[in-house]
Protein backbone atom coordinates (compact mmCIF):
# COMPACT_ATOMS: atom_id res chain seq x y z
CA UNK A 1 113.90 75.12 71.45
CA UNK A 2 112.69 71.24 71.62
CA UNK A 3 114.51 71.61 74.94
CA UNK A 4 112.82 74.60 76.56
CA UNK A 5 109.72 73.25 75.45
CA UNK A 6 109.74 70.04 77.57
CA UNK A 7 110.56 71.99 80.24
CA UNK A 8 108.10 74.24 80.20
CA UNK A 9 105.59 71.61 79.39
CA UNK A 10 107.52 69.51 82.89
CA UNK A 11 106.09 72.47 84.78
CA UNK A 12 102.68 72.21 86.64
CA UNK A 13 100.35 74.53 84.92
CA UNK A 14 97.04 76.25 86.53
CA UNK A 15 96.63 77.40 90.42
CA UNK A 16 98.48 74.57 92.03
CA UNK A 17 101.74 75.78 89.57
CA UNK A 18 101.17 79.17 90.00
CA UNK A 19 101.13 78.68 93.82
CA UNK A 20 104.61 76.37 93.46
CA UNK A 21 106.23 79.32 91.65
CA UNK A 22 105.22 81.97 93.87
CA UNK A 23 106.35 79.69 97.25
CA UNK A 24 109.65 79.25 95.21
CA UNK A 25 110.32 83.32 94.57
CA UNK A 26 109.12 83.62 98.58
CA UNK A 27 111.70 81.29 99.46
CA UNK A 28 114.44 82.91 97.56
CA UNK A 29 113.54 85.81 99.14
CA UNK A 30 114.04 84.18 102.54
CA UNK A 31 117.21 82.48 101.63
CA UNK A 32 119.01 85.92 100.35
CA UNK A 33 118.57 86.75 104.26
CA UNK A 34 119.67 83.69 105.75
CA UNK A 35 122.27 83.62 103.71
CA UNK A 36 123.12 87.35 104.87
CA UNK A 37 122.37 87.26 108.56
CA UNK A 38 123.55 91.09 109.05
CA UNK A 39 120.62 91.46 106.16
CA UNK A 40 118.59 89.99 108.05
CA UNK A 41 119.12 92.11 111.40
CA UNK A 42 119.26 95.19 109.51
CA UNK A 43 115.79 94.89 108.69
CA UNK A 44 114.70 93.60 111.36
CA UNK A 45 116.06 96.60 113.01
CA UNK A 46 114.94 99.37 110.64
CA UNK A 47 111.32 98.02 111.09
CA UNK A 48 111.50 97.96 114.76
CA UNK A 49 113.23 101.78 115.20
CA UNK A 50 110.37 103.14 113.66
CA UNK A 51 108.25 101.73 116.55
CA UNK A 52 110.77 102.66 118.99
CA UNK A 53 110.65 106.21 118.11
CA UNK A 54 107.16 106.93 117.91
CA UNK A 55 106.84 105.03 121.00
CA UNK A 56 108.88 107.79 122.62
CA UNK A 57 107.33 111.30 120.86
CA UNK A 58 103.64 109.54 121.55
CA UNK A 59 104.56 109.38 125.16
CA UNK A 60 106.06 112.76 124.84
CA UNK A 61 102.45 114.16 123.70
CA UNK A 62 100.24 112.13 124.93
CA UNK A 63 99.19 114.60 128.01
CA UNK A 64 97.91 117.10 125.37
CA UNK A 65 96.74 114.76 122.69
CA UNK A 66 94.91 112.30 124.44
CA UNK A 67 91.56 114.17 124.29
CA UNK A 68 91.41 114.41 120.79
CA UNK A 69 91.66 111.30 120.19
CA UNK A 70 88.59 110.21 123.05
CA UNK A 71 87.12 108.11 120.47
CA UNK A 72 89.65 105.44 120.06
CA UNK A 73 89.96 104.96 124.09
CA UNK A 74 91.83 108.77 125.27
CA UNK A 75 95.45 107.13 124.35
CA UNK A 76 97.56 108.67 122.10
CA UNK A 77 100.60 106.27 122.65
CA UNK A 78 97.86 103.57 121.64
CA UNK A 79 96.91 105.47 118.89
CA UNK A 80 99.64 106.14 117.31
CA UNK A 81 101.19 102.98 117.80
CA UNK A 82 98.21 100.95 116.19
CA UNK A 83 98.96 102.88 113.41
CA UNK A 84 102.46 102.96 112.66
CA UNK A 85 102.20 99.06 113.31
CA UNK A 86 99.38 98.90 110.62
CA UNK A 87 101.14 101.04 108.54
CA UNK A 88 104.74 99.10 108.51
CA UNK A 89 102.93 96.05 107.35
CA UNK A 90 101.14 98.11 104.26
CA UNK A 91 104.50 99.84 103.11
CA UNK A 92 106.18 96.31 102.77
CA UNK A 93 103.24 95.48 100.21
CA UNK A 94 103.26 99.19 98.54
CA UNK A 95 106.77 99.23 97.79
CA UNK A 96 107.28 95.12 97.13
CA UNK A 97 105.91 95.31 92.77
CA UNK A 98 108.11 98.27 92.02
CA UNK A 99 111.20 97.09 93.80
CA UNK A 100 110.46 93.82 92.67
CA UNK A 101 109.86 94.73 88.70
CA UNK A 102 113.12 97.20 88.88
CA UNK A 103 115.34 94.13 90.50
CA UNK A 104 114.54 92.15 87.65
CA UNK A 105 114.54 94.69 85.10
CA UNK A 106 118.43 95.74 86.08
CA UNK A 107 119.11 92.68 86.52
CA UNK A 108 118.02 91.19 83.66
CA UNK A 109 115.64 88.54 84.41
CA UNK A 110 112.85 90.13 83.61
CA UNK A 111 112.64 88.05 80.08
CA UNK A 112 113.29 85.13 81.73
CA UNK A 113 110.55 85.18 83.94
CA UNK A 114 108.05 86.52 81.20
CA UNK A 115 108.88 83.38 79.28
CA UNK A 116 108.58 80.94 82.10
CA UNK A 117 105.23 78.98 82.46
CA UNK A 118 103.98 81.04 85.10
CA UNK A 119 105.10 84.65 83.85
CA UNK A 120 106.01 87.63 86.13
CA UNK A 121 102.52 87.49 88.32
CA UNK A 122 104.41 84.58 90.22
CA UNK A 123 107.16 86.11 91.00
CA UNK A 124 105.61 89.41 92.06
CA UNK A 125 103.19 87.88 94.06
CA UNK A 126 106.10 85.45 96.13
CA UNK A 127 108.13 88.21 97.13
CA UNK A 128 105.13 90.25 98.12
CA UNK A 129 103.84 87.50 99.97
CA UNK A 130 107.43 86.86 101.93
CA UNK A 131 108.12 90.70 102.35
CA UNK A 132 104.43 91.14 103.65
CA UNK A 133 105.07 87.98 106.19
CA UNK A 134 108.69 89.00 107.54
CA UNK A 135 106.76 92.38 108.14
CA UNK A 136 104.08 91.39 110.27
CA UNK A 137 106.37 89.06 111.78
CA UNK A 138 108.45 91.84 113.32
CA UNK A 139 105.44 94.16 113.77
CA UNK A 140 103.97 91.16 116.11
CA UNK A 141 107.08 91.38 118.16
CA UNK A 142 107.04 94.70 118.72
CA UNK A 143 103.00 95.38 119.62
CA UNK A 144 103.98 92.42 122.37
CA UNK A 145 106.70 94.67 123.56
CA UNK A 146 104.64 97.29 123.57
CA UNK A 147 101.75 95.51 125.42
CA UNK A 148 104.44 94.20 127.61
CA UNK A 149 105.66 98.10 128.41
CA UNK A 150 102.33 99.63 129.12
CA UNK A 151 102.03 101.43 125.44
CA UNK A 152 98.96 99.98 124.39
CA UNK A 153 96.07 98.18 126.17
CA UNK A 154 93.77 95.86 123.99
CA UNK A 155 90.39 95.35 124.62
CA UNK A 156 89.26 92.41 126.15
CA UNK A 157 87.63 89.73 123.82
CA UNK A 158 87.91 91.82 120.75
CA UNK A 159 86.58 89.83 117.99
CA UNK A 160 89.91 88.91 116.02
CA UNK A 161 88.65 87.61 112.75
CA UNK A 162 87.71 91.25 111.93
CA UNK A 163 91.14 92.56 112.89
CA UNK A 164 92.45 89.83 109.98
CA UNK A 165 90.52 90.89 107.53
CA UNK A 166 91.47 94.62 107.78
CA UNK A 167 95.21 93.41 107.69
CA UNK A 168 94.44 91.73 104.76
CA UNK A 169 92.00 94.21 103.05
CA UNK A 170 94.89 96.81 103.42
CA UNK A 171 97.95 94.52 102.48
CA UNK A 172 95.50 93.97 99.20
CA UNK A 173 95.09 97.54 98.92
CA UNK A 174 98.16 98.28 98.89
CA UNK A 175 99.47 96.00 96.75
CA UNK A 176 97.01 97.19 94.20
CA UNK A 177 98.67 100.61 94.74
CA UNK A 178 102.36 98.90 94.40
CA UNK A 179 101.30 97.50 90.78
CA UNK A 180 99.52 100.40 89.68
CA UNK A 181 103.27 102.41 90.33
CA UNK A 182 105.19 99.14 89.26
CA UNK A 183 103.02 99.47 85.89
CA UNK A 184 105.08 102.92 85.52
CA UNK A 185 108.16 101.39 85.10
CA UNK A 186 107.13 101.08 81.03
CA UNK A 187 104.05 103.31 80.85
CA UNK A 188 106.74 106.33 81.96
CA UNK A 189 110.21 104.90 82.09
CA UNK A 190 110.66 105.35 85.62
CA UNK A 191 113.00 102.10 85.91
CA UNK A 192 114.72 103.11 88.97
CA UNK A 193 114.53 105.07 91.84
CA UNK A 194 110.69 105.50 93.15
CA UNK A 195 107.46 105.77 91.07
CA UNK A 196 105.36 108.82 91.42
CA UNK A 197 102.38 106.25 92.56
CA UNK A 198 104.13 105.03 95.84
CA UNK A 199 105.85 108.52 96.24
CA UNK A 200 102.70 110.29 96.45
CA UNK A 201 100.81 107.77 98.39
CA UNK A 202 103.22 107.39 100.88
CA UNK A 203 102.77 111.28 101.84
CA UNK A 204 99.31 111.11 101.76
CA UNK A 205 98.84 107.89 104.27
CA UNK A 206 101.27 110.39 106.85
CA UNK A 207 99.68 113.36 106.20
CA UNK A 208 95.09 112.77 105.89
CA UNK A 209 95.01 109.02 107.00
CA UNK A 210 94.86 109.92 111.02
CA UNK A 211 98.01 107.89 110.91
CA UNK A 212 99.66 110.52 113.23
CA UNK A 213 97.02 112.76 114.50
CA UNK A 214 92.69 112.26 113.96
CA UNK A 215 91.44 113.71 111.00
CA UNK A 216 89.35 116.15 113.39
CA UNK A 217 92.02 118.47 113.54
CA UNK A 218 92.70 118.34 109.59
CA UNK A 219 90.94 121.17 107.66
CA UNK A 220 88.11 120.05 105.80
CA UNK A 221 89.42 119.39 102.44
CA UNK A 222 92.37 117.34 103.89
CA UNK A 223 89.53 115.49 105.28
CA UNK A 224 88.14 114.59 102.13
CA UNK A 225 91.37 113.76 100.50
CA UNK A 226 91.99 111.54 103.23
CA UNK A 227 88.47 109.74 101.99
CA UNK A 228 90.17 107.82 99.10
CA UNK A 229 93.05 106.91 101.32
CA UNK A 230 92.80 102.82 102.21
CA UNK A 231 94.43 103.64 105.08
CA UNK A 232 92.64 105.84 106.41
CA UNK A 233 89.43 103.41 106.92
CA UNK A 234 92.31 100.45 108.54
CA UNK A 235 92.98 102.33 111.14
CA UNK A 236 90.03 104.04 111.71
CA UNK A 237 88.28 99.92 112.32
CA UNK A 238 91.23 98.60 113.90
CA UNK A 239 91.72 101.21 116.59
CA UNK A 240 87.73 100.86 116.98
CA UNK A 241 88.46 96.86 116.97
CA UNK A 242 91.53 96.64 119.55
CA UNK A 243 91.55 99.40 121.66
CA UNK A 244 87.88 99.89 122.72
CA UNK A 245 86.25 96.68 121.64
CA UNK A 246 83.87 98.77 119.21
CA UNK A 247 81.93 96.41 116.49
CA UNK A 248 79.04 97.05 114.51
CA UNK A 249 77.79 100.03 112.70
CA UNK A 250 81.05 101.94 113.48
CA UNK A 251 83.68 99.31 112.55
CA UNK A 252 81.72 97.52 109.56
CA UNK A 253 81.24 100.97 107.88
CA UNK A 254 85.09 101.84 107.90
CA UNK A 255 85.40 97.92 106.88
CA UNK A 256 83.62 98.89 103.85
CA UNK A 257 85.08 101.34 102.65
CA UNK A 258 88.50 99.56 103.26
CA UNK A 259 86.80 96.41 101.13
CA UNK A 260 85.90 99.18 98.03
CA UNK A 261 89.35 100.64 98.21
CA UNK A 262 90.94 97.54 97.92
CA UNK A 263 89.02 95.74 95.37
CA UNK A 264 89.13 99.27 93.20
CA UNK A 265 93.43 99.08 93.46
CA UNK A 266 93.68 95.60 93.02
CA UNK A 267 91.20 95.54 89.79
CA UNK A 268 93.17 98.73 88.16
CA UNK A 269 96.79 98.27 89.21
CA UNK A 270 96.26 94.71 87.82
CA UNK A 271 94.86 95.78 84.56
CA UNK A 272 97.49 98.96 84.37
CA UNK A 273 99.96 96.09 85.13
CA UNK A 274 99.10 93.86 82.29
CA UNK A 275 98.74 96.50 79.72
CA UNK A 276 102.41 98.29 80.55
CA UNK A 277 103.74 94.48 80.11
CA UNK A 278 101.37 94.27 76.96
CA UNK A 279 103.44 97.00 75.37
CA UNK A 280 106.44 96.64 76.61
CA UNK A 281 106.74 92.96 75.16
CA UNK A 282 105.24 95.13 71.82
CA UNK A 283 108.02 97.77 71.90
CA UNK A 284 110.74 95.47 73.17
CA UNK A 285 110.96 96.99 76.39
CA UNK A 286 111.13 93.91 78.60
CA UNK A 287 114.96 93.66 78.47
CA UNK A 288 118.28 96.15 79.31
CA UNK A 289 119.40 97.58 75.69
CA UNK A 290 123.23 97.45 76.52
């Protein structure tokens, strides 16, 4: 006990150790694919099929679609494509508290972590930050394919700072999402498999986003579904942003909504987060009974 104390009390406490713990989980993250180079290809290459694919049925449609989507710049390839690149970048931050609460939970480290100096919040918040990073990493590669092919072609000058801040608005929204269905895994036992949270949302971003096809052609009360939908305000500005140069009224408007969205997840999957870890610890739920 003496032992464990010292240790704990060795360990940098506040921001800066919070920050050292998180960097730590991120680079274990990075080593388990390094270590595993097919690991590393494989994912590389699921990301970048998804691309490839819609590159091809965009092109497909794009005679007969490109009208309806006149308001982004008349190109459907470019439309879609924004998207799906947008998109790829938010699933890796849905999915990463869920996947990254079950890992631990099965493998039973969950415990350990609680008990260490910095808790669980580190480690959920390094391998969303790594996961998050490798995705835009590969989604960067392939929009400069892309580019490089014709697909999509960015307006000139577009002011960029606004494009970061919806990628990190939505990563943020997202990841409120992820914790909110993470938090499930001991407010409804769902300890494996997916959480109704990221199940649902993940239907809802490909059905009343406009990830796939403007919400103009959605009946009206798709349209207002699609309303509480983070995503559906990131694409909306960044297709604005990149592929006719838009700014103002008609970007900082979807920007805002994006901004209430995200600060709404974040402030009640983090409080639906703490209170299913809350009881857990309270109903000795933090461990595998074997």
């Amino acid at each position: 006990m003496a032992g464990a104390q010292m240790a704990s009390e060795q360990q940098p406490l506040g921001s800066i150790g919070f920050l050292r713990a998180a960097r730590a989980a991120a680079w274990l993250e990075y080593k388990g694919l390094r270590v595993y180079p097919s690991n590393l290809w494989l994912a590389a290459a699921q990301e970048l099929s998804t691309i490839g694919v819609w590159y091809f049925v965009a092109r497909f449609l794009s005679s007969a679609a490109n009208g309806a989507v006149a308001q982004y710049g008349g190109n459907y390839v470019a439309y879609v494509l924004v998207g799906v690149l947008l998109n790829q970048m938010a699933m890796a931050s849905l999915r990463s508290p869920f996947n990254t609460i079950s890992e631990a939970f099965w493998d039973k480290r969950l415990e350990t972590y609680r008990l260490a100096v910095q808790g669980i919040w580190a480690n959920i918040v390094g391998r969303l930050a790594w996961q998050v990073l490798f995705s835009t990493l590969l989604q960067a590669v392939a929009a400069a394919v892309v580019v490089g092919l014709g697909g999509i072609h960015l307006a000139h000058g577009f002011f960029w700072p606004d494009a970061l801040a919806i990628w990190l608005l939505l990563v943020l929204a997202n990841a409120g999402l992820g914790l909110m269905g993470a938090s499930l895994i001991f407010l409804l036992e769902v300890k494996n498999g997916q959480d109704p949270v990221t199940w649902t949302y993940q239907y809802l971003v490909q059905i009343v986003s406009g990830l796939y096809v403007p919400l103009s052609v959605l009946p009206g009360w798709l349209q207002g579904l699609g309303r509480v939908v983070p995503q559906t305000y990131a694409f909306s500005a960044m297709r604005l942003l990149v592929l006719t140069g838009s700014a103002g009224r008609s970007v900082s408007g979807a920007m805002t909504g994006l901004l209430l969205g995200a600060a709404a997840a974040v402030i009640i999957g983090g409080l639906m987060m703490r209170w299913a870890l809350i009881r857990a610890e309270r109903l000795s739920g933090l461990g595998v009974v074997v």
